[in-house]
C-alpha atoms as a PDB file:
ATOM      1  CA  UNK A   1       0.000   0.000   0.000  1.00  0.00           C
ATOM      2  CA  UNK A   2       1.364   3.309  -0.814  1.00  0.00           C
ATOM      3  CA  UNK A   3       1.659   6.116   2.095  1.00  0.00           C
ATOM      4  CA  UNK A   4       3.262   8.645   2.748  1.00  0.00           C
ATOM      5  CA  UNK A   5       4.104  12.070   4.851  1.00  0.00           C
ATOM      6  CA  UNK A   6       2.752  14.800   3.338  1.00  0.00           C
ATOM      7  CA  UNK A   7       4.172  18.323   4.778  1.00  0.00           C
ATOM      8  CA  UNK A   8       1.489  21.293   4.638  1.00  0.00           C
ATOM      9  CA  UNK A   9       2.225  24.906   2.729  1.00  0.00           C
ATOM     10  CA  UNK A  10       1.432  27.829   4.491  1.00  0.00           C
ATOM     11  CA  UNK A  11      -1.035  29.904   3.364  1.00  0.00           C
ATOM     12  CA  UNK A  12       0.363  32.557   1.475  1.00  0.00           C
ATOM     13  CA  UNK A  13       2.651  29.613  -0.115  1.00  0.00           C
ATOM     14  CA  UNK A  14      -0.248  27.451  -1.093  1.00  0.00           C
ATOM     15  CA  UNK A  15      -2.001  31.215  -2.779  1.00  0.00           C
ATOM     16  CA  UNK A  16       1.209  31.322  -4.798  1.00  0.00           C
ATOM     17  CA  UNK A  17       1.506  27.900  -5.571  1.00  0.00           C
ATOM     18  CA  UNK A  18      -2.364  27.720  -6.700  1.00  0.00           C
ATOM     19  CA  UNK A  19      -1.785  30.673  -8.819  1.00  0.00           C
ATOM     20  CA  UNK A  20       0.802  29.074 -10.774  1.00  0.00           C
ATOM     21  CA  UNK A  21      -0.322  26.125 -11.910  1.00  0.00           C
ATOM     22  CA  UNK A  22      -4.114  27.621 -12.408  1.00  0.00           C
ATOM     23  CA  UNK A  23      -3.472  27.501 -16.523  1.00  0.00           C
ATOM     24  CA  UNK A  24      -2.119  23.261 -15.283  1.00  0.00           C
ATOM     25  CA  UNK A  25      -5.162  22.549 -13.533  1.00  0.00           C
ATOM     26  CA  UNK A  26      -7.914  24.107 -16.785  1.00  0.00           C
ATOM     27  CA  UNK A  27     -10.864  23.800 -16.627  1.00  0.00           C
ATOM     28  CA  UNK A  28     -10.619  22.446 -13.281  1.00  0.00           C
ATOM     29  CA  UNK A  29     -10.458  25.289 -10.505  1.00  0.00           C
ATOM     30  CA  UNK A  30     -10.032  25.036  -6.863  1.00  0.00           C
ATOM     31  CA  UNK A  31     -10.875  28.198  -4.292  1.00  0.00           C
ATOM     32  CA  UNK A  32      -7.199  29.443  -3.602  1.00  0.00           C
ATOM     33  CA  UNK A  33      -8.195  30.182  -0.025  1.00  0.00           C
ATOM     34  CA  UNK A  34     -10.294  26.926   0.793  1.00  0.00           C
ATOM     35  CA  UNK A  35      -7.377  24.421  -0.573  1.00  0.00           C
ATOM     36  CA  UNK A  36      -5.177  22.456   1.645  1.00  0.00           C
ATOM     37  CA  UNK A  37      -1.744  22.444  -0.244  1.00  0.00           C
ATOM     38  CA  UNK A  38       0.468  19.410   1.132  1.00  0.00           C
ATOM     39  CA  UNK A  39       3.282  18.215  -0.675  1.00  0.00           C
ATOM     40  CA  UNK A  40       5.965  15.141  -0.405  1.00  0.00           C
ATOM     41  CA  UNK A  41       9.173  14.432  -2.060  1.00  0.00           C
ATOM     42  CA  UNK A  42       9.510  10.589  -4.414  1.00  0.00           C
ATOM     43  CA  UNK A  43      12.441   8.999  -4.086  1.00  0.00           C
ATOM     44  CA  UNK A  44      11.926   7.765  -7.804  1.00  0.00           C
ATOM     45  CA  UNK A  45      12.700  11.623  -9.067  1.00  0.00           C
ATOM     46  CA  UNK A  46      15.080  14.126  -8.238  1.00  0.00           C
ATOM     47  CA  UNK A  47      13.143  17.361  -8.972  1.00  0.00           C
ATOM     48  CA  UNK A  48       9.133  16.237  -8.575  1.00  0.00           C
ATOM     49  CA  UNK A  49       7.073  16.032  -5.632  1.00  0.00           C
ATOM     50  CA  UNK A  50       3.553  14.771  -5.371  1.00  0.00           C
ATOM     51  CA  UNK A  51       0.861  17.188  -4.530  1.00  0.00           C
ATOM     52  CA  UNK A  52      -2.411  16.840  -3.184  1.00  0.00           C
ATOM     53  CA  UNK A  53      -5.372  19.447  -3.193  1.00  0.00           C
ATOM     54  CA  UNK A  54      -7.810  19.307  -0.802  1.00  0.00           C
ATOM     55  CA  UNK A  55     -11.231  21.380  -1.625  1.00  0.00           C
ATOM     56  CA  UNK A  56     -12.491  22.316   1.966  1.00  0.00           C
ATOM     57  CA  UNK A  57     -15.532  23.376   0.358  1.00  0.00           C
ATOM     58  CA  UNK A  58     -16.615  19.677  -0.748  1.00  0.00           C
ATOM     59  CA  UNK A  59     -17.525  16.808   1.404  1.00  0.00           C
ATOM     60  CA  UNK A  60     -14.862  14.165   1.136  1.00  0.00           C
ATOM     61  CA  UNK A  61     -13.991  12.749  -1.295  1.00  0.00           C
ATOM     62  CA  UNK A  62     -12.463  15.565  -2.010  1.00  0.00           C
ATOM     63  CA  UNK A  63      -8.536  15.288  -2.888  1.00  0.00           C
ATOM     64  CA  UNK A  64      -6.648  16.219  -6.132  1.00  0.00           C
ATOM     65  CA  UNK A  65      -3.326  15.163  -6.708  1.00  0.00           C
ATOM     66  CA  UNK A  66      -0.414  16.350  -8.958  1.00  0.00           C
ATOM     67  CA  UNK A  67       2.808  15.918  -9.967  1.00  0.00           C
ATOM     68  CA  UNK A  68       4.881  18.702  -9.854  1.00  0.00           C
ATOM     69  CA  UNK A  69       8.456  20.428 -10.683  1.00  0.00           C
ATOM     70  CA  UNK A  70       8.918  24.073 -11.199  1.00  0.00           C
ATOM     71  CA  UNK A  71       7.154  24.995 -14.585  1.00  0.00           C
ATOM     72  CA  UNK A  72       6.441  21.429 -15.242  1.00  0.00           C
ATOM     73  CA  UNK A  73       2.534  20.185 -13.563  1.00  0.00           C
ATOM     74  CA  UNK A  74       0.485  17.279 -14.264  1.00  0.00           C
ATOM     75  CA  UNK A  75      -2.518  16.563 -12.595  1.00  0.00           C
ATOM     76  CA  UNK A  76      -3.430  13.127 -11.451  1.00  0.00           C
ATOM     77  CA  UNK A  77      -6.589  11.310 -13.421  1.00  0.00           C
ATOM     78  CA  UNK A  78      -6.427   7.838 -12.436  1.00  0.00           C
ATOM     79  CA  UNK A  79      -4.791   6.814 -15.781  1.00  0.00           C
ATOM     80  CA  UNK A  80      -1.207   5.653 -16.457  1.00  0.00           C
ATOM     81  CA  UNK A  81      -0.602   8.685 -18.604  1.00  0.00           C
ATOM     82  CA  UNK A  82       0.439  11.741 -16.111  1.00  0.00           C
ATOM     83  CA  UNK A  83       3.130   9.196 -14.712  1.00  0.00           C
ATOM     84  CA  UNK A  84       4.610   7.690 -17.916  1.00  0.00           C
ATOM     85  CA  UNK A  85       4.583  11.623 -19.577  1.00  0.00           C
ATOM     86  CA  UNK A  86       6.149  12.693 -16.390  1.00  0.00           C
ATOM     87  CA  UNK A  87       8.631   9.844 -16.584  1.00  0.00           C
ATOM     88  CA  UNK A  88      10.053  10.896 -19.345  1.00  0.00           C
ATOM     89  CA  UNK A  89      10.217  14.449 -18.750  1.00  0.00           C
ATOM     90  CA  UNK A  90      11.700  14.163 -14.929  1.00  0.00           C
ATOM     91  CA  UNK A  91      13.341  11.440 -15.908  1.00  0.00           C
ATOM     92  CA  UNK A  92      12.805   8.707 -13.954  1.00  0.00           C
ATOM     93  CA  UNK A  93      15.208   7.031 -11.321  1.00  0.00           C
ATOM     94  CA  UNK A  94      14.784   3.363 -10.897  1.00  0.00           C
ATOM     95  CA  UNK A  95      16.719   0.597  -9.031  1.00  0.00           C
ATOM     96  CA  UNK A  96      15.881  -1.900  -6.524  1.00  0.00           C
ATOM     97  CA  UNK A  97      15.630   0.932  -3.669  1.00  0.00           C
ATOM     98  CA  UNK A  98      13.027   3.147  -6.113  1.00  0.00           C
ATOM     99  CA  UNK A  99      10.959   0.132  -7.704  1.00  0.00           C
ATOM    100  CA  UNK A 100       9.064  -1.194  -4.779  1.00  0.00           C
ATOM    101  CA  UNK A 101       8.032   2.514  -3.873  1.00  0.00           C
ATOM    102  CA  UNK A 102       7.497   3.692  -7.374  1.00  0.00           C
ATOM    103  CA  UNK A 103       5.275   0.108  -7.477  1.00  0.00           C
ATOM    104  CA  UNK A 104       2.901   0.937  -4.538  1.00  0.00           C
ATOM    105  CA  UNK A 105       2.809   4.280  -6.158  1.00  0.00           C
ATOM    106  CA  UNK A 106       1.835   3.471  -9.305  1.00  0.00           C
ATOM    107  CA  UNK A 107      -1.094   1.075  -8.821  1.00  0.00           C
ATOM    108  CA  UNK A 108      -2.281   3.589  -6.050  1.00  0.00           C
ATOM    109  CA  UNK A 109      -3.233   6.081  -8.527  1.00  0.00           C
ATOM    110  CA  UNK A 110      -3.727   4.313 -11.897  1.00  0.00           C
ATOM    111  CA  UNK A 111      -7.518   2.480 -11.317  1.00  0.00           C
ATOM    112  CA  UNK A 112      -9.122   0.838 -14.830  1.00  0.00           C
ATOM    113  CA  UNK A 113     -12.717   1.055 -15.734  1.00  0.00           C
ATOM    114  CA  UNK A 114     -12.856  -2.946 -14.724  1.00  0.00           C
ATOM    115  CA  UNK A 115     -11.260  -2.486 -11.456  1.00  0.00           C
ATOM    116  CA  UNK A 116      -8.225  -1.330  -9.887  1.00  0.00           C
ATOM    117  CA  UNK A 117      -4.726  -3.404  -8.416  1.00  0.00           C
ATOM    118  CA  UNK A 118      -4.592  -3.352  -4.897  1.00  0.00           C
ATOM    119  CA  UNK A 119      -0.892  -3.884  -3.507  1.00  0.00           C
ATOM    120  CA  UNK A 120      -1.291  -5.602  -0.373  1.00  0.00           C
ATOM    121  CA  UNK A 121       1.811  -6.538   1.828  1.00  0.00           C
ATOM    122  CA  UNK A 122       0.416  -6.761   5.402  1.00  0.00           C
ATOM    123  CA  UNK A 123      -2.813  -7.544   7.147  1.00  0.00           C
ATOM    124  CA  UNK A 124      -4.031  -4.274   7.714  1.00  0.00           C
ATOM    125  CA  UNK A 125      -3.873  -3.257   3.891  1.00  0.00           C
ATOM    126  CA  UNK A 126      -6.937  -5.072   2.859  1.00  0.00           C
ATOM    127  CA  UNK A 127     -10.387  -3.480   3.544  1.00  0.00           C
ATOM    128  CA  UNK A 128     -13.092  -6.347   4.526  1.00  0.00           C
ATOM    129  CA  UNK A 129     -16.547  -5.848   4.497  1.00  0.00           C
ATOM    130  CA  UNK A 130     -18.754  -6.215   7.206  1.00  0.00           C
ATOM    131  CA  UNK A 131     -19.606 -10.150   7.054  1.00  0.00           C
ATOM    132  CA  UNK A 132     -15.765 -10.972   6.587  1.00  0.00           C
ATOM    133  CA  UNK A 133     -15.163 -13.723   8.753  1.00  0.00           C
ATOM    134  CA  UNK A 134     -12.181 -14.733  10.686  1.00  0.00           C
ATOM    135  CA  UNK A 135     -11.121 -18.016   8.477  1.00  0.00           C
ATOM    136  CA  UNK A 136     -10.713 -15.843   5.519  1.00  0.00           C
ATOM    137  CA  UNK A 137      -8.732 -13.143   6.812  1.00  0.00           C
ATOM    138  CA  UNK A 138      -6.220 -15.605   8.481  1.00  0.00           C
ATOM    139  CA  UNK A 139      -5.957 -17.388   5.284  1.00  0.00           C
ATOM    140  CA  UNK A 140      -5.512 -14.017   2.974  1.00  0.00           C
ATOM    141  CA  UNK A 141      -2.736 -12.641   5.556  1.00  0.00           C
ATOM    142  CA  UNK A 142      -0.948 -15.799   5.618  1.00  0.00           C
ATOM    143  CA  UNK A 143      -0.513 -15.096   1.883  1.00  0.00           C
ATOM    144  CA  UNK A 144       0.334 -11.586   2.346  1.00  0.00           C
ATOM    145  CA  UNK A 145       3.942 -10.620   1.038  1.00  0.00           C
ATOM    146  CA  UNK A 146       6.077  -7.186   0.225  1.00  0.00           C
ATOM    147  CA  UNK A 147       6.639  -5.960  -3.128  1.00  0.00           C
ATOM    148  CA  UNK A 148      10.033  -7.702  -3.452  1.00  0.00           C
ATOM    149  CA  UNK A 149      12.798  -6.928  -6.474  1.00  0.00           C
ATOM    150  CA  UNK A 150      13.635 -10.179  -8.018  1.00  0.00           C
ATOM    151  CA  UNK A 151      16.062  -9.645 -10.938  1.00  0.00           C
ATOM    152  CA  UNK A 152      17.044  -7.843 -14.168  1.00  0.00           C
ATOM    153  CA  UNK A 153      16.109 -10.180 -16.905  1.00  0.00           C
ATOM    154  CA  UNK A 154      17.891 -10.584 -20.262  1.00  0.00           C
ATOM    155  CA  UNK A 155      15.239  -8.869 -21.827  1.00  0.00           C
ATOM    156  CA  UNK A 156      16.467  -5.455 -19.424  1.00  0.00           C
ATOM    157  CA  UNK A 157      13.068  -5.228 -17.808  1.00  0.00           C
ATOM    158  CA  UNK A 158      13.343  -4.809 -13.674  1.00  0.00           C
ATOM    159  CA  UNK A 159      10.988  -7.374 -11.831  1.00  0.00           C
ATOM    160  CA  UNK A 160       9.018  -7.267  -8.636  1.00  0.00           C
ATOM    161  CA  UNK A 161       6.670  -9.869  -7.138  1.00  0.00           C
ATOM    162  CA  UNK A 162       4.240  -8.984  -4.990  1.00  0.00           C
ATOM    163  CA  UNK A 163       0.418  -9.914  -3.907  1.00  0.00           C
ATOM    164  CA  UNK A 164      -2.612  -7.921  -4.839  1.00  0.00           C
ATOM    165  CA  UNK A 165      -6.212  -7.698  -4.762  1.00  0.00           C
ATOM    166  CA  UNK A 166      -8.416  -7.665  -7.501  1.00  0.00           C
ATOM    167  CA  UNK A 167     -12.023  -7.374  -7.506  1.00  0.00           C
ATOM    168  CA  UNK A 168     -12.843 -10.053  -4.588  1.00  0.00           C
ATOM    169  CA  UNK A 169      -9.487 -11.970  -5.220  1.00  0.00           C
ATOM    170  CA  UNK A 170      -5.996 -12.390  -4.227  1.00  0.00           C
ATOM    171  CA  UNK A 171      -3.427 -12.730  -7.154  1.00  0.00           C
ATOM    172  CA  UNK A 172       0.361 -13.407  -6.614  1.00  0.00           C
ATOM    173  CA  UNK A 173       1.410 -11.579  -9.961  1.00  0.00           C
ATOM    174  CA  UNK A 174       5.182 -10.453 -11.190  1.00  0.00           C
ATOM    175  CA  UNK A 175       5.881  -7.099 -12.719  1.00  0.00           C
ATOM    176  CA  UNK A 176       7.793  -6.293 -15.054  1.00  0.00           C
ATOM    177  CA  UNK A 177       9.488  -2.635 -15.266  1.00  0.00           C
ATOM    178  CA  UNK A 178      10.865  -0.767 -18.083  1.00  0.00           C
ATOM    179  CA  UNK A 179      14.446   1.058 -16.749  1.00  0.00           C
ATOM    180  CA  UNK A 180      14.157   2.840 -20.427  1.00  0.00           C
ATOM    181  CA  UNK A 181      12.347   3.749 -23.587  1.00  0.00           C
ATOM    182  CA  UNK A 182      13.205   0.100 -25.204  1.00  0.00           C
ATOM    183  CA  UNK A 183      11.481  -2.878 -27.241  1.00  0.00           C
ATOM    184  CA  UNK A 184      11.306  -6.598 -26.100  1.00  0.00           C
ATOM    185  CA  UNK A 185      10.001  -9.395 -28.040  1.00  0.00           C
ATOM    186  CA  UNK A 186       6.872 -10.742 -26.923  1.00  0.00           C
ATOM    187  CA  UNK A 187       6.654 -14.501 -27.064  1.00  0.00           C
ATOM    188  CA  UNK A 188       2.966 -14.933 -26.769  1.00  0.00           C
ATOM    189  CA  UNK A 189       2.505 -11.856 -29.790  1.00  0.00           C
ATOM    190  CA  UNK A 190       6.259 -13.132 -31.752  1.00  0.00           C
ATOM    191  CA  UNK A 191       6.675  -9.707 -32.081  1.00  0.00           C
ATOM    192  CA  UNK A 192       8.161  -6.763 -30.201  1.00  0.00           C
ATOM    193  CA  UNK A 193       6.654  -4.846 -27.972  1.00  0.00           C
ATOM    194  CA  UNK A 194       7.399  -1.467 -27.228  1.00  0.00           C
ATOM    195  CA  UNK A 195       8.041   0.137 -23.174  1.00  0.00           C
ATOM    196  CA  UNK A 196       8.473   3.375 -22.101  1.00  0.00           C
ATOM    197  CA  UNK A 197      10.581   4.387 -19.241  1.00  0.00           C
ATOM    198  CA  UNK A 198       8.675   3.359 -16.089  1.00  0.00           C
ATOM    199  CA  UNK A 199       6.035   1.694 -17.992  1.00  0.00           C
ATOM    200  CA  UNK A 200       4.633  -1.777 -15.905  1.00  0.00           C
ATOM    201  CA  UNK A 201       3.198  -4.718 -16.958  1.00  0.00           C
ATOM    202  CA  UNK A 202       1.891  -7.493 -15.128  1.00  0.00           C
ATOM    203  CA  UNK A 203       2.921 -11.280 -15.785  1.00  0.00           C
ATOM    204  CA  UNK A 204       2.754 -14.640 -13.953  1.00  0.00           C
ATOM    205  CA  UNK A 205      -0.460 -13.934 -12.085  1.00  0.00           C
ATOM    206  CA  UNK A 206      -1.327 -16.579  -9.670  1.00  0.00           C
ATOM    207  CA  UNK A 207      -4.709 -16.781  -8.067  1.00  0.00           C
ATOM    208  CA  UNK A 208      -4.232 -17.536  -4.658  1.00  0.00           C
ATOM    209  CA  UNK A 209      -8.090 -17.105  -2.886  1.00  0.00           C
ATOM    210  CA  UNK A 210     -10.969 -15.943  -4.923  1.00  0.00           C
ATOM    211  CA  UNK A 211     -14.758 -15.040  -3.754  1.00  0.00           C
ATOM    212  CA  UNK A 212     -13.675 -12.686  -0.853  1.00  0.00           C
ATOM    213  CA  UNK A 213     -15.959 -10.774   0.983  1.00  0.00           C
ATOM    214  CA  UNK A 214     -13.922  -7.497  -0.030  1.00  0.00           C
ATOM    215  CA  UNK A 215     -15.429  -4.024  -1.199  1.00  0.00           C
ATOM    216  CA  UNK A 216     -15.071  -3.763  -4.902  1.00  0.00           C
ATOM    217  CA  UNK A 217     -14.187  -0.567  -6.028  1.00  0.00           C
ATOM    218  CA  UNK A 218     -16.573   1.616  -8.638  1.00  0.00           C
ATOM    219  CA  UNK A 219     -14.801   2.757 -11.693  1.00  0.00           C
ATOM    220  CA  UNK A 220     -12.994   6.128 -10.572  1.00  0.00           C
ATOM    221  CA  UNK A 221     -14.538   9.902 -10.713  1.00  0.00           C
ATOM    222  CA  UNK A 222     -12.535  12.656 -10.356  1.00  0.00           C
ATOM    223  CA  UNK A 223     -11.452  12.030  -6.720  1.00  0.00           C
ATOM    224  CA  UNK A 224     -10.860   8.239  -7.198  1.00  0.00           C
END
């Protein structure tokens, strides 16, 4: 599960920080003195810090969240597409200290139309519903593991296992990690398939418990 620290702007900061990235944030506007500004530093870039937006004048859900270097923003919309364009731009720094953060990261704030990958390392990480019995949370946390790096393949790509939630079931699944803008043959397509830097794809997914009693996630709005 991604977390992390966020550290508050003042208010005269957050005014000037709302102010510039206004023409980032069209058509969406925020009230510049009714928005939380917090901020926190990625140890996957050098220069851009993740920003989130908090409209006290909505009920929560009520969060926006941006990437952001000076003169450079991209706002957050639940699609791989901020992080990859950002990737390139930043660039990216990935190794096996950055890749298990930049993981919990990036399936935190990408979430399809059919559901969204939850990483979950530890007990407390999955959300149960009400009728969840004890049996099946014992048996999902004995499962449980980090996201772990595994190797550099010959192919280039980084991988990471890890265990995840999706829909009502537990998957063990690999992923695979782009360290540049490359192409690598696909066996199952005999042809090559093109990654971007920082691009992901998932591989080796093993179901490990299915039919959970888990909440399953709508597809996303504009707050997730």
């Amino acid at each position: 599960m991604f977390s992390v620290d966020y550290a508050t702007l003042n208010p005269d900061d957050a005014r000037a920080f709302l102010s510039d990235i206004a023409g980032d944030l069209h058509p969406v506007t925020v009230p510049t003195d009714r928005t939380l500004v917090q901020c926190t530093p990625l140890p996957f870039y050098d220069d851009v810090k993740l920003y989130a937006l908090t409209d006290m004048t909505l009920p929560p859900p009520n969060v926006r969240y941006l990437l952001h270097k000076p003169g450079d923003a991209s706002i957050m919309n639940w699609t791989n597409e901020p992080i990859y364009s950002v990737n390139e731009r930043a660039p990216i720094k990935l190794d096996r200290k950055t890749l298990p953060v930049y993981a919990r990261f990036f399936f935190h704030f990408v979430r399809g139309q059919l559901g969204r990958f939850l990483v979950v390392e530890k007990p407390e990480d999955v959300v149960w519903l009400s009728n969840a019995n004890a049996q099946e949370k014992t048996e999902v946390a004995a499962r449980l593991m980090p996201v772990t790096y595994k190797s550099i393949g010959r192919d280039n790509l980084f991988t990471l296992t890890c265990t995840v939630v999706f829909k009502n079931a537990l998957f063990r699944t690999d992923i695979r990690v782009a360290p540049y803008d490359m192409d690598v043959f696909d066996p199952e397509q005999n042809a090559p398939e093109h990654f971007t830097i920082g691009q992901m794809k998932l591989t080796n997914e093993e179901l490990l418990l299915e039919d959970l009693n888990v909440p399953i996630d709508p597809p996303p709005g504009e707050f997730g």
